[in-house]
N, C-alpha and C. Protein backbone atom coordinates (compact mmCIF):
# COMPACT_ATOMS: atom_id res chain seq x y z
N UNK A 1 -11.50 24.52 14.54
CA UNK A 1 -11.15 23.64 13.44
C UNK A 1 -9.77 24.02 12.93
N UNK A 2 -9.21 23.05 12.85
CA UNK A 2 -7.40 23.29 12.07
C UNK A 2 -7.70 23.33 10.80
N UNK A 3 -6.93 24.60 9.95
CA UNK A 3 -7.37 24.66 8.62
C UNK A 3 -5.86 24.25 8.01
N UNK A 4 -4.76 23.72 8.79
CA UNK A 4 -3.69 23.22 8.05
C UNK A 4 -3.63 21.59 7.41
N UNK A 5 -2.92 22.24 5.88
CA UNK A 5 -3.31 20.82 5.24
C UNK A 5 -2.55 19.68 5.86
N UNK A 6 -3.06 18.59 5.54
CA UNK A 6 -2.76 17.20 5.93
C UNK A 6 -1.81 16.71 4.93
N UNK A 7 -0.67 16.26 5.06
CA UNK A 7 0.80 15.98 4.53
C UNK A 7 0.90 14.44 4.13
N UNK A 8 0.70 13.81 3.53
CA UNK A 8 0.87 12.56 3.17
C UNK A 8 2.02 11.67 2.07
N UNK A 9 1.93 10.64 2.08
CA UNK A 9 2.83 10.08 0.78
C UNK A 9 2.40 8.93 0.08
N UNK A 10 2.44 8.75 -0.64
CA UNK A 10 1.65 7.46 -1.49
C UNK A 10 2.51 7.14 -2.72
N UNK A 11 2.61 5.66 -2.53
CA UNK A 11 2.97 5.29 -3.68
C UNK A 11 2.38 4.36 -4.20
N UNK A 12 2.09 4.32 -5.70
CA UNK A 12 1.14 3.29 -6.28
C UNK A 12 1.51 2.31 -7.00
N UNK A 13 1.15 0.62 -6.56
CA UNK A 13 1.41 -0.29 -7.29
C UNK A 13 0.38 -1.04 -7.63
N UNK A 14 0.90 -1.89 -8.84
CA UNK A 14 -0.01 -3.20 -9.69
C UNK A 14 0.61 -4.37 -9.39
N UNK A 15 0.03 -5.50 -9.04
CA UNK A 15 -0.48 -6.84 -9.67
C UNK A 15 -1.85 -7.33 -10.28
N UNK A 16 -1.26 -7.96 -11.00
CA UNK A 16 -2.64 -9.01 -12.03
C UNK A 16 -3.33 -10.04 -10.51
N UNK A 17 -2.19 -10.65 -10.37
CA UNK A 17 -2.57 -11.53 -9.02
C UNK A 17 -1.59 -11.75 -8.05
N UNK A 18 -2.14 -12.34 -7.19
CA UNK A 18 -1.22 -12.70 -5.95
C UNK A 18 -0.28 -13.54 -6.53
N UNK A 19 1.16 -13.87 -5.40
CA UNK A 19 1.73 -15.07 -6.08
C UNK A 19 1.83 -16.10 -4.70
N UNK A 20 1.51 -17.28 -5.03
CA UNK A 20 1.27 -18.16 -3.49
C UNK A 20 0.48 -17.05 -2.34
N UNK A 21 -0.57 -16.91 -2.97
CA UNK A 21 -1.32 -16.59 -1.69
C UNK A 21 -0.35 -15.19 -0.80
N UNK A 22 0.38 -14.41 -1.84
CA UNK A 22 0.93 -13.47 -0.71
C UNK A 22 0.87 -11.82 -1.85
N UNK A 23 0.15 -10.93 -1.31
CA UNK A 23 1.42 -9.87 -1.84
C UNK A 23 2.44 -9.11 -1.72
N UNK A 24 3.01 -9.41 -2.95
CA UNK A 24 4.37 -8.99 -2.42
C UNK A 24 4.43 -6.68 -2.89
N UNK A 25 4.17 -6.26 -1.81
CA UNK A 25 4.28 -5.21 -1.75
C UNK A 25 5.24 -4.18 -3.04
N UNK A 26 6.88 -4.85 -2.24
CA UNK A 26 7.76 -3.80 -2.77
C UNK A 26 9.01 -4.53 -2.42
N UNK A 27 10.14 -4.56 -2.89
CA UNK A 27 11.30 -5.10 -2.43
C UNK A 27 11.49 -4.78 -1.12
N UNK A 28 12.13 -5.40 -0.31
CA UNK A 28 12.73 -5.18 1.02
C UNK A 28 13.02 -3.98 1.15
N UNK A 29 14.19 -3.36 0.41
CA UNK A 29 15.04 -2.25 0.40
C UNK A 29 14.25 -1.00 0.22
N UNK A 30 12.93 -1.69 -0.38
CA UNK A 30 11.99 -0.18 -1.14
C UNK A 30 11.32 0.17 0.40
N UNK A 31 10.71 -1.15 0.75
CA UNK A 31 9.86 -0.95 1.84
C UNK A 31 10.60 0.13 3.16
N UNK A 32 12.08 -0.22 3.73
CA UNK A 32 12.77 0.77 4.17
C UNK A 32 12.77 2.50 3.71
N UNK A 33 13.16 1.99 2.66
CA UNK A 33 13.18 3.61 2.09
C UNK A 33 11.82 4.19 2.14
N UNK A 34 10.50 3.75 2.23
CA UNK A 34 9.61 4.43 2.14
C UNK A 34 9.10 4.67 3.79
N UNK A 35 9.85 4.02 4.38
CA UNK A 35 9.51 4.22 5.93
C UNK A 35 10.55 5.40 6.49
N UNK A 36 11.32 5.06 5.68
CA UNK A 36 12.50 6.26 6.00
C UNK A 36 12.17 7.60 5.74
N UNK A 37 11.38 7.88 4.68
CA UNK A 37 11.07 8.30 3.85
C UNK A 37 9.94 9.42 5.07
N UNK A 38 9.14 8.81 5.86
CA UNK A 38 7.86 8.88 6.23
C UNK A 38 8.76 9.37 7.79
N UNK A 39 9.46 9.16 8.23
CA UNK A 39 10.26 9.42 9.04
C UNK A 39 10.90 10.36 8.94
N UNK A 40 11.60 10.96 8.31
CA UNK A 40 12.49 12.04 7.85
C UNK A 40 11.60 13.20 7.41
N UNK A 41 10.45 13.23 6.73
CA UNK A 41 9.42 14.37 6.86
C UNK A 41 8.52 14.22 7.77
N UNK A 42 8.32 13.45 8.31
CA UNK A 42 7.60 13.31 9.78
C UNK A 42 5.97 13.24 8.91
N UNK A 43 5.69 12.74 7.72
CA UNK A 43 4.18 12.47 7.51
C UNK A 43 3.98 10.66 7.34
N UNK A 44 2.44 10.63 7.42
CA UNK A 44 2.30 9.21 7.02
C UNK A 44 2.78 8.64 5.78
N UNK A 45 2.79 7.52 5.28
CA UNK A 45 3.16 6.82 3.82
C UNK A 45 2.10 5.72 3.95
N UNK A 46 1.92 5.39 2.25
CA UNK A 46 1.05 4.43 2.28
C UNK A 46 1.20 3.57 1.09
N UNK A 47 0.76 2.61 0.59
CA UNK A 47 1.21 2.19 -0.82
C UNK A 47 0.08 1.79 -0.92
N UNK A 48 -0.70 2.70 -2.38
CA UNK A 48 -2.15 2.30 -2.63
C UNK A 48 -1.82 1.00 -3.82
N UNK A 49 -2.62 -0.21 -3.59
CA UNK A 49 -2.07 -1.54 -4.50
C UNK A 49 -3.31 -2.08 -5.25
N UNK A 50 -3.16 -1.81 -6.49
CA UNK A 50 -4.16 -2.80 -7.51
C UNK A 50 -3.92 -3.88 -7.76
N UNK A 51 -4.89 -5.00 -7.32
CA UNK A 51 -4.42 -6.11 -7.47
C UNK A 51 -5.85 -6.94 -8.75
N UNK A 52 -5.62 -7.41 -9.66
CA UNK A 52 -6.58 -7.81 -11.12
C UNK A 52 -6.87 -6.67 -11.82
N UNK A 53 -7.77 -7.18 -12.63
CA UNK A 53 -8.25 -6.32 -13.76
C UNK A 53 -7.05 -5.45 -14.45
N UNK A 54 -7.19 -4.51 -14.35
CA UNK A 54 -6.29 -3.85 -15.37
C UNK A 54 -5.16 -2.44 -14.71
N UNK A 55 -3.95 -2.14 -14.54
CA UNK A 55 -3.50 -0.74 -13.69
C UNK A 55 -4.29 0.03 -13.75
N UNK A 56 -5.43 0.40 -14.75
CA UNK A 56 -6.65 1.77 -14.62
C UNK A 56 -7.66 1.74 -14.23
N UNK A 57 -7.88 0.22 -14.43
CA UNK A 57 -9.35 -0.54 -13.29
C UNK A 57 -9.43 -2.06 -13.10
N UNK A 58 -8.48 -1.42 -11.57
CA UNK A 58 -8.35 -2.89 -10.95
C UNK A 58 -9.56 -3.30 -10.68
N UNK A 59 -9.24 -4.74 -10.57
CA UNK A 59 -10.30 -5.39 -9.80
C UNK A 59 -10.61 -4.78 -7.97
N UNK A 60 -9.35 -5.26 -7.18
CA UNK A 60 -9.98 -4.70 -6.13
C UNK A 60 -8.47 -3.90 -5.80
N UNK A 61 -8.76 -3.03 -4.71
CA UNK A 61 -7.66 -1.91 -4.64
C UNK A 61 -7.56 -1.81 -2.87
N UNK A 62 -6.30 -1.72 -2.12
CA UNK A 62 -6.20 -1.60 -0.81
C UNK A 62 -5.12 -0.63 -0.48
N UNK A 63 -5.46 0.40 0.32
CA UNK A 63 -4.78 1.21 1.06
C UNK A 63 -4.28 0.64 2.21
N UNK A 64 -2.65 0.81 1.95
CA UNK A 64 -1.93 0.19 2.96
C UNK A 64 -0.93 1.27 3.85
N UNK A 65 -1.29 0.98 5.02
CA UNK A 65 -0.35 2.37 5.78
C UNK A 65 0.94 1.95 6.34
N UNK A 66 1.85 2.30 5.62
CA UNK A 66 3.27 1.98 5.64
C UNK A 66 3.58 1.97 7.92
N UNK A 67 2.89 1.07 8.84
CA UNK A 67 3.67 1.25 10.27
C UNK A 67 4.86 0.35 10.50
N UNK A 68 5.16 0.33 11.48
CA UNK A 68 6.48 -0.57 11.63
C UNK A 68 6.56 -2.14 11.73
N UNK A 69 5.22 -2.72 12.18
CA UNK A 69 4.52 -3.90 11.81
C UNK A 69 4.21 -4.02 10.03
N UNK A 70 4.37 -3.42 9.40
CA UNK A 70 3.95 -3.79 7.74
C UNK A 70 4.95 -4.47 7.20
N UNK A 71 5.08 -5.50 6.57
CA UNK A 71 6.44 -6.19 5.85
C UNK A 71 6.02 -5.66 4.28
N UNK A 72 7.17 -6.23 3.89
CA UNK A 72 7.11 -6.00 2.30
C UNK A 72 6.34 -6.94 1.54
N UNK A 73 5.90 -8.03 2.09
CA UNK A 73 5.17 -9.08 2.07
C UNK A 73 4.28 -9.55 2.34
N UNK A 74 2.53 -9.56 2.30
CA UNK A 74 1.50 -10.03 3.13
C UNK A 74 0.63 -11.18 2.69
N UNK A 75 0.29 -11.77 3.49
CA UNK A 75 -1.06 -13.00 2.93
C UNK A 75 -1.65 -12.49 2.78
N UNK A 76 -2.51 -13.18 1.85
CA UNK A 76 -3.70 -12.24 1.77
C UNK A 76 -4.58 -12.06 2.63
N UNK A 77 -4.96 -12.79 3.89
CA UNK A 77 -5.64 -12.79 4.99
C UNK A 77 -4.84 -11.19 6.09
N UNK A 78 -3.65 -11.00 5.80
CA UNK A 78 -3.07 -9.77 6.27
C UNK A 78 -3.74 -8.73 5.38
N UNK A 79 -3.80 -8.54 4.06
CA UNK A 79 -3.87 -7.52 2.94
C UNK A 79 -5.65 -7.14 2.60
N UNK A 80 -6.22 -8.26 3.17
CA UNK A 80 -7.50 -8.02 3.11
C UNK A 80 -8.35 -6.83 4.11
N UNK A 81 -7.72 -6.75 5.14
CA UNK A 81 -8.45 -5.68 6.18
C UNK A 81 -8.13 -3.95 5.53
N UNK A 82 -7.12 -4.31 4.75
CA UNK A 82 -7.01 -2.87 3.84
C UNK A 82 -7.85 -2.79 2.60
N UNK A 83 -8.20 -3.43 1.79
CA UNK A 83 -9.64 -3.13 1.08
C UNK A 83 -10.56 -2.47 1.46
N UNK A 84 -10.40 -1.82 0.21
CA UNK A 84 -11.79 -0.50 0.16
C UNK A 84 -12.32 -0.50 -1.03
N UNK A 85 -11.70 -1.38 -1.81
CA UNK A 85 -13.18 -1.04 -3.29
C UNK A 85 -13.00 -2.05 -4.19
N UNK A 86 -13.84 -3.04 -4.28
CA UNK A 86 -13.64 -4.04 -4.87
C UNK A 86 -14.61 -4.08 -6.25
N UNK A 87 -14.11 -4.55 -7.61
CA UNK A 87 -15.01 -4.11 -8.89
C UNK A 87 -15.05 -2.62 -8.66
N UNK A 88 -14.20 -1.98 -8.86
CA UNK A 88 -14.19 -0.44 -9.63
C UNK A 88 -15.04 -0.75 -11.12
C-alpha cells in the first residue's frame, strides 16, 4: 500500500441557476490558468460548483475534473454526469 498523500486542487464556485441551459464554469482565461496551474505541479484540478439553494447549501453540487476536453462552459446535459449530491 502507498502511504504517500494524494495532491490535489480545487476551486469552489456558486450559481443560483443556470443561464440558457449552460454553466458557465469560469472565464476563459481562469479556465487556462487552472489547467496551467494543474500542469506546472503535475496534480489533478477540479472546480467543485453549487448550483441553487444557497453558497452553504446548495441545491445540487458537481465535481468537475479540470481535463483537456472541459470548456469553461457546459450544458447541462455535459454538467450532469458530474453530480454527486443533490438536496444537501
Amino acid at each position: 500500500m502507498d502511504d504517500r498523500p494524494i495532491s490535489f486542487a480545487v476551486e469552489v464556485k456558486f450559481k443560483r441557476i443556470f443561464y440558457n441551459d449552460k454553466l458557465i464554469l469560469c472565464k476563459d482565461w481562469q479556465m487556462k490558468r487552472y489547467k496551467d496551474f494543474g500542469i506546472a505541479f503535475n496534480m489533478p484540478v477540479f472546480i467543485l460548483h453549487g448550483v441553487g439553494g444557497t453558497p452553504y447549501n446548495p441545491k445540487d453540487l458537481y465535481i468537475i475534473p479540470l481535463t483537456d476536453d472541459i470548456s469553461h462552459v457546459l450544458s447541462i446535459k455535459q454538467v450532469e454526469q458530474y453530480r454527486t449530491i443533490s438536496n444537501i
